[in-house]
Protein backbone atom coordinates (compact mmCIF):
# COMPACT_ATOMS: atom_id res chain seq x y z
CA UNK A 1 25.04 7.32 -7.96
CA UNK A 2 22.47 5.77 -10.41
CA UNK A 3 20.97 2.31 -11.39
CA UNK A 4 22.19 -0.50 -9.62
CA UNK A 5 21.60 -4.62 -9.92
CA UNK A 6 20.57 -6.62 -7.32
CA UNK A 7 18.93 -10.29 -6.35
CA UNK A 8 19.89 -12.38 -3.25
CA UNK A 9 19.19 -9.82 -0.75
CA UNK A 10 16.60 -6.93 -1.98
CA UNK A 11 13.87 -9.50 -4.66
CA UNK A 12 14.25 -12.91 -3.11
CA UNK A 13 16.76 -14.37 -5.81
CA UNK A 14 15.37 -12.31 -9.04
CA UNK A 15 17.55 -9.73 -10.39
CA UNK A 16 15.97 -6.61 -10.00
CA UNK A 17 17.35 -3.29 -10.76
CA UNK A 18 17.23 -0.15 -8.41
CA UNK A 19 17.84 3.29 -7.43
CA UNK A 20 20.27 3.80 -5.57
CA UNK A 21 19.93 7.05 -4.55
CA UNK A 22 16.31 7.05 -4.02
CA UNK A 23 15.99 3.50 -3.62
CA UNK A 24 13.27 3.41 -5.99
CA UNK A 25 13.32 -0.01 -7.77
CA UNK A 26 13.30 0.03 -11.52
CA UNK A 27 12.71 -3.42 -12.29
CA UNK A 28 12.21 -6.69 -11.27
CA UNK A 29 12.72 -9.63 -13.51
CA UNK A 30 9.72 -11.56 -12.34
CA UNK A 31 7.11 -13.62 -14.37
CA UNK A 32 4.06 -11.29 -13.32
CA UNK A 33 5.00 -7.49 -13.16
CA UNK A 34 2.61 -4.20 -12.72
CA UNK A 35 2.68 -0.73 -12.76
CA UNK A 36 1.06 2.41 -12.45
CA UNK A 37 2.24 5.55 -12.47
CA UNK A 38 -1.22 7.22 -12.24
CA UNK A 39 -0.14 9.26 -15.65
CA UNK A 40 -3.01 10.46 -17.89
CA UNK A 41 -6.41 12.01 -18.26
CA UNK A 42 -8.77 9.54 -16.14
CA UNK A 43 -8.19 12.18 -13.41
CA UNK A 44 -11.92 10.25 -11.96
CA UNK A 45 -11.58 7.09 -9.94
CA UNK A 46 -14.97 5.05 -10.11
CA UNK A 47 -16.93 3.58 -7.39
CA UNK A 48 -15.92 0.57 -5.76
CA UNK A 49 -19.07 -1.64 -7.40
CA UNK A 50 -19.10 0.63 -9.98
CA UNK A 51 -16.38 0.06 -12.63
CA UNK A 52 -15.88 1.15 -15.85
CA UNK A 53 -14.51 -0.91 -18.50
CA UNK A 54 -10.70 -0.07 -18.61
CA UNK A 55 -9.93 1.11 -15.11
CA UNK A 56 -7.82 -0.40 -13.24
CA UNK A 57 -8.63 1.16 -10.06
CA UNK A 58 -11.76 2.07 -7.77
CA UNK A 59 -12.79 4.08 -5.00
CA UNK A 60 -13.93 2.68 -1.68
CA UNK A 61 -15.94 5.97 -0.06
CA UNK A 62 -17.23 5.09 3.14
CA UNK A 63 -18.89 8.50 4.75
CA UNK A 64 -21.35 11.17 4.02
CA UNK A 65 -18.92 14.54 4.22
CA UNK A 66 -17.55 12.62 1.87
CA UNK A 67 -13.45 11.44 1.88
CA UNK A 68 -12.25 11.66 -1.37
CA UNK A 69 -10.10 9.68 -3.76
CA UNK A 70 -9.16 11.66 -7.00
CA UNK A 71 -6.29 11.77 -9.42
CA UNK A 72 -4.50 15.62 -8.67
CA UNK A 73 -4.87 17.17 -11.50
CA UNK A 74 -1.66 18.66 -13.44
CA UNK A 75 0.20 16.68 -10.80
CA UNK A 76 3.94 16.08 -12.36
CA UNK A 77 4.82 12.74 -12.43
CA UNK A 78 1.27 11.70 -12.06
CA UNK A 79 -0.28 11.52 -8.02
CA UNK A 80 -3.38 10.28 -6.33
CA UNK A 81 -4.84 11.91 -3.15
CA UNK A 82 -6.87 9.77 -0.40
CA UNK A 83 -8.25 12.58 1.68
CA UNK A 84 -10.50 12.38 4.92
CA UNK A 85 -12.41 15.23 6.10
CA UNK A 86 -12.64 16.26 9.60
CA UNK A 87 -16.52 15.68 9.84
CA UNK A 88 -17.36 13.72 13.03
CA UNK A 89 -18.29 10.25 11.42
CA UNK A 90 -16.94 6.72 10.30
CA UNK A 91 -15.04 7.19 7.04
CA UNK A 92 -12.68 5.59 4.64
CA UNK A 93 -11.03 6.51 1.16
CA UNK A 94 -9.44 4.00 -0.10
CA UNK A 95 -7.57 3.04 -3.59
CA UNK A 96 -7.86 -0.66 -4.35
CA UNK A 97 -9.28 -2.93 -7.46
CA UNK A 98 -12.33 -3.49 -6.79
CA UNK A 99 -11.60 -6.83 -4.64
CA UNK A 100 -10.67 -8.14 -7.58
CA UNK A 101 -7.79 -10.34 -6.18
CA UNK A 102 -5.55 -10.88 -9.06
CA UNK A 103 -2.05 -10.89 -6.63
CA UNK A 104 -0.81 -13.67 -4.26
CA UNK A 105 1.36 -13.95 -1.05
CA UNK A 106 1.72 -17.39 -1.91
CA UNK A 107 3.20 -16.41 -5.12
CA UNK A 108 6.14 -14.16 -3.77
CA UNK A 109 4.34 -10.47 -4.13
CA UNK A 110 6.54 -7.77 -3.81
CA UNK A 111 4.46 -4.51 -3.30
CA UNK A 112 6.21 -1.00 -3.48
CA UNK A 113 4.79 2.68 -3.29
CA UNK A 114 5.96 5.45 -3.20
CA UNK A 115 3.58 7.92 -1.20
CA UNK A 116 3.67 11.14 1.36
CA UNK A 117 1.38 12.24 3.69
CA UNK A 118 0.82 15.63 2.85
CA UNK A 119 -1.04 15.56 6.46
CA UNK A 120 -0.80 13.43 9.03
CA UNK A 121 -3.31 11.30 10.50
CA UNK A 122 -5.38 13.08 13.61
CA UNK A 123 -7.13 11.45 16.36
CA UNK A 124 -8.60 8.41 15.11
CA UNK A 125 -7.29 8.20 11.35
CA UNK A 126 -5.31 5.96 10.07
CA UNK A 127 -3.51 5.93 6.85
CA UNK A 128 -2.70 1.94 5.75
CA UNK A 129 -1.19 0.47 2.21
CA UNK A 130 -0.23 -2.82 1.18
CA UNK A 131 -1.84 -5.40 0.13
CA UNK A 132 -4.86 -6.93 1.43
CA UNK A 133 -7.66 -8.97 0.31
CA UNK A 134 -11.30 -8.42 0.00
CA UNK A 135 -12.31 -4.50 1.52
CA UNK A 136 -13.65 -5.15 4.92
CA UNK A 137 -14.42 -2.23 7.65
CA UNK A 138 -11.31 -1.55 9.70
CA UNK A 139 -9.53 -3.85 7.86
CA UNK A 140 -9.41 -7.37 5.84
CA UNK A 141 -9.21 -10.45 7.41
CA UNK A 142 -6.30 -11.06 4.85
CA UNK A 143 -3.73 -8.59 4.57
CA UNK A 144 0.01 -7.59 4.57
CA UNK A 145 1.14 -3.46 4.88
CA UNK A 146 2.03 -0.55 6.48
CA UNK A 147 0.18 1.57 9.18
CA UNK A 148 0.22 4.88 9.99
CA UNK A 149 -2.04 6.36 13.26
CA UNK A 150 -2.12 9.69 14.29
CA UNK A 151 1.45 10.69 15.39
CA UNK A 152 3.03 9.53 12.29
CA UNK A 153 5.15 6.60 14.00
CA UNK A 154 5.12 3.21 10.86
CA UNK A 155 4.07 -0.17 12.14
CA UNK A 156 4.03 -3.15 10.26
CA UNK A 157 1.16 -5.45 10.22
CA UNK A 158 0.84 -9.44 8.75
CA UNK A 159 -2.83 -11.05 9.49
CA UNK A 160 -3.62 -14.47 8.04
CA UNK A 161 -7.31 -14.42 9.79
CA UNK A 162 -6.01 -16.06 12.36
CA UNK A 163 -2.63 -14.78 13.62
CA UNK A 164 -1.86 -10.65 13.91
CA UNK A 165 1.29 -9.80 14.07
CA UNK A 166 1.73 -5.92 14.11
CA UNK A 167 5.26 -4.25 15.13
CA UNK A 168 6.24 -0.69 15.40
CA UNK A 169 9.89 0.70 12.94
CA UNK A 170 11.38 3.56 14.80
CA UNK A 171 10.52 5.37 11.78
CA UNK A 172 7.90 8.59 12.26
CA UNK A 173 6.99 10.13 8.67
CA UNK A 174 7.19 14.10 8.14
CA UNK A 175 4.16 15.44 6.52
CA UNK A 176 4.93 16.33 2.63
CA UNK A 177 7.97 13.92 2.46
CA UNK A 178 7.51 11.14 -0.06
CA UNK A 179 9.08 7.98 0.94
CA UNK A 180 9.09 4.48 -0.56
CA UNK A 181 7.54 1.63 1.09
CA UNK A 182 8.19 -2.30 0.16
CA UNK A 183 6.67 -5.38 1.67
CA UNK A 184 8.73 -8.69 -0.03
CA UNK A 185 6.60 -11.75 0.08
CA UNK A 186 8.89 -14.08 -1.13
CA UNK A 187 8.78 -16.15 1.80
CA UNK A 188 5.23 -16.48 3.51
CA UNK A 189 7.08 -17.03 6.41
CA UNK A 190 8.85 -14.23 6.96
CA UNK A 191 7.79 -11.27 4.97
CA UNK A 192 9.74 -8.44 5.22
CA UNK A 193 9.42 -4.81 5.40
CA UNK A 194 11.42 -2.06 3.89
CA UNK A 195 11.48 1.79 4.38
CA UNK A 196 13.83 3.84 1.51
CA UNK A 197 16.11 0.97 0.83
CA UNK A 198 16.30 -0.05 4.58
CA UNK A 199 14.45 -3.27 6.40
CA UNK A 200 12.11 -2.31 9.46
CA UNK A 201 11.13 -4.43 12.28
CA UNK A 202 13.45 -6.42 11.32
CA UNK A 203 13.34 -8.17 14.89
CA UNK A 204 9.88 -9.38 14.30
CA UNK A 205 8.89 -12.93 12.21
CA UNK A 206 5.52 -12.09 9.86
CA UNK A 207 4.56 -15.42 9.19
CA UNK A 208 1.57 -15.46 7.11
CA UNK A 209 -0.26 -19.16 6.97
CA UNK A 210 -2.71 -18.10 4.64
CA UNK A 211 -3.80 -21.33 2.30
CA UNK A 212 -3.09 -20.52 -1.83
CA UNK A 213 -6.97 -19.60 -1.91
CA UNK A 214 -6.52 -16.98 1.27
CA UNK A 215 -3.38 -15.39 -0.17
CA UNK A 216 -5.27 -13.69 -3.03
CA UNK A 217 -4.91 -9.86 -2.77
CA UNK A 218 -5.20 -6.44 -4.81
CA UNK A 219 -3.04 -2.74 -3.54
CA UNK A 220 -5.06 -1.00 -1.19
CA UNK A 221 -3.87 2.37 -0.11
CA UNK A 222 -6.18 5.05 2.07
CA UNK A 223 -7.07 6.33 5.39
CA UNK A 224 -9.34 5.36 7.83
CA UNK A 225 -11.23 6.06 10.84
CA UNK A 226 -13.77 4.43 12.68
CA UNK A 227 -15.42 7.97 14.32
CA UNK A 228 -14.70 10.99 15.39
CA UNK A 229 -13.51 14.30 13.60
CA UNK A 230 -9.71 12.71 12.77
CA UNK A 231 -8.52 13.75 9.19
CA UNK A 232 -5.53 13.41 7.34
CA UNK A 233 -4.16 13.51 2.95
CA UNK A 234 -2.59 10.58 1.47
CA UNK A 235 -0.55 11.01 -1.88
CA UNK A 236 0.55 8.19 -3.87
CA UNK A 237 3.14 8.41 -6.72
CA UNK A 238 3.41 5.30 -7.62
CA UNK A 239 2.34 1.54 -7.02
CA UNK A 240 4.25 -1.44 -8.67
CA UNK A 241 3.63 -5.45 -7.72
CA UNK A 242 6.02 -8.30 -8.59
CA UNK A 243 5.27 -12.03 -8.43
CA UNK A 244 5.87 -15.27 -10.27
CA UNK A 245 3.46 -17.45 -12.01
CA UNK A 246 2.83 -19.87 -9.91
């Protein structure tokens, strides 16, 4: 066990380096590369609307209970919680950039996280990550991720504003176990979908025919729900994004 290289099959002909035990990938040797291991002491996430010169997150907080999006504090190897609260009422906590799209689909993204849900979705919440494009309620028009309803089954989801094409993995997340997630844009035409090393929904094409312009995303990681008294805690390790130049 330990680091391993790899580039036709896992990062779309860049060598990358990975994991492979955890399946965590350590590096991909792409033009355009971030990170964040959510390591230090801006344990506040600002306001979406609302940033502060520096951040590189913000918090969309839709909800009067309210959700919450916060650094955990003291948490080893650095965390962020999404949580809902079980008040009867639209809500959403989500981690994104501000809609600051600075990421492309067209480009050959490659989003991974690593994240647990400490508690599964109820009734109507939803937990979703990935990458999408400007915040929209219930959803953006332009987006690529994972979803997770109450019940804790995975389903994949492309939308290019026009086509929706969701499919459920036979995968069903335990509460409290951290797993890592990977969408691979390098072909628009059939993104793929990986769960700890392994492809899911594999039997489904995600073609996404969004133009250059409609390709433009930022991370967006939370839980949602449009009503009722649902809840559920989202914790995010890590977030990293690969793409090339142009």
């Amino acid at each position: 066990m330990g680091t391993k290289a790899s580039y036709k099959d896992r990062f779309g002909g860049s060598l990358g380096f990975y994991d492979e035990s955890t399946f965590e990938t350590l590096d991909v040797k792409k033009a355009v590369a971030f990170y964040d291991d959510f390591i230090g002491a801006d344990v506040v996430i600002p306001a979406s609307g609302s940033v502060e010169s520096g951040c590189k997150w913000s918090k969309k907080i839709v909800g009067a209970a309210p959700p919450t999006v916060a650094k955990t504090a003291d948490g080893v190897n650095g965390f962020i919680a999404c949580s809902l609260t079980a008040t009867s009422e639209k809500q959403d906590a989500a981690l994104h950039m501000n809609d600051e799209l600075m990421f492309s689909l067209a480009q050959g993204a490659i989003f991974e996280a690593r994240l647990a849900l400490t508690t599964l979705p109820t009734l109507n919440g939803v937990a979703s990550f990935g990458l999408w494009g400007a915040w929209a309620d219930g959803g953006s028009a332009y987006r690529v991720g994972f979803e997770v309803p109450a019940g804790g089954i995975v389903t994949c989801e492309s939308d290019d504003n026009s086509t929706d094409t969701s499919a459920a993995t036979s995968t069903t997340l335990v509460a409290g176990t951290y797993y890592i997630f990977r969408i691979d844009c390098t072909d628009q035409s059939d993104i793929k979908f990986y769960i700890n090393g392994a492809r899911v929904a594999g039997g489904t094409t995600f073609n996404n025919a969004a133009s250059a312009a409609n390709a433009k995303v930022q991370p967006h990681i939370g839980l949602y729900k449009a009503s009722g008294a649902g809840l559920g805690v989202l914790s995010v390790d890590y977030v990293r994004i690969w793409q090339d130049r142009s």
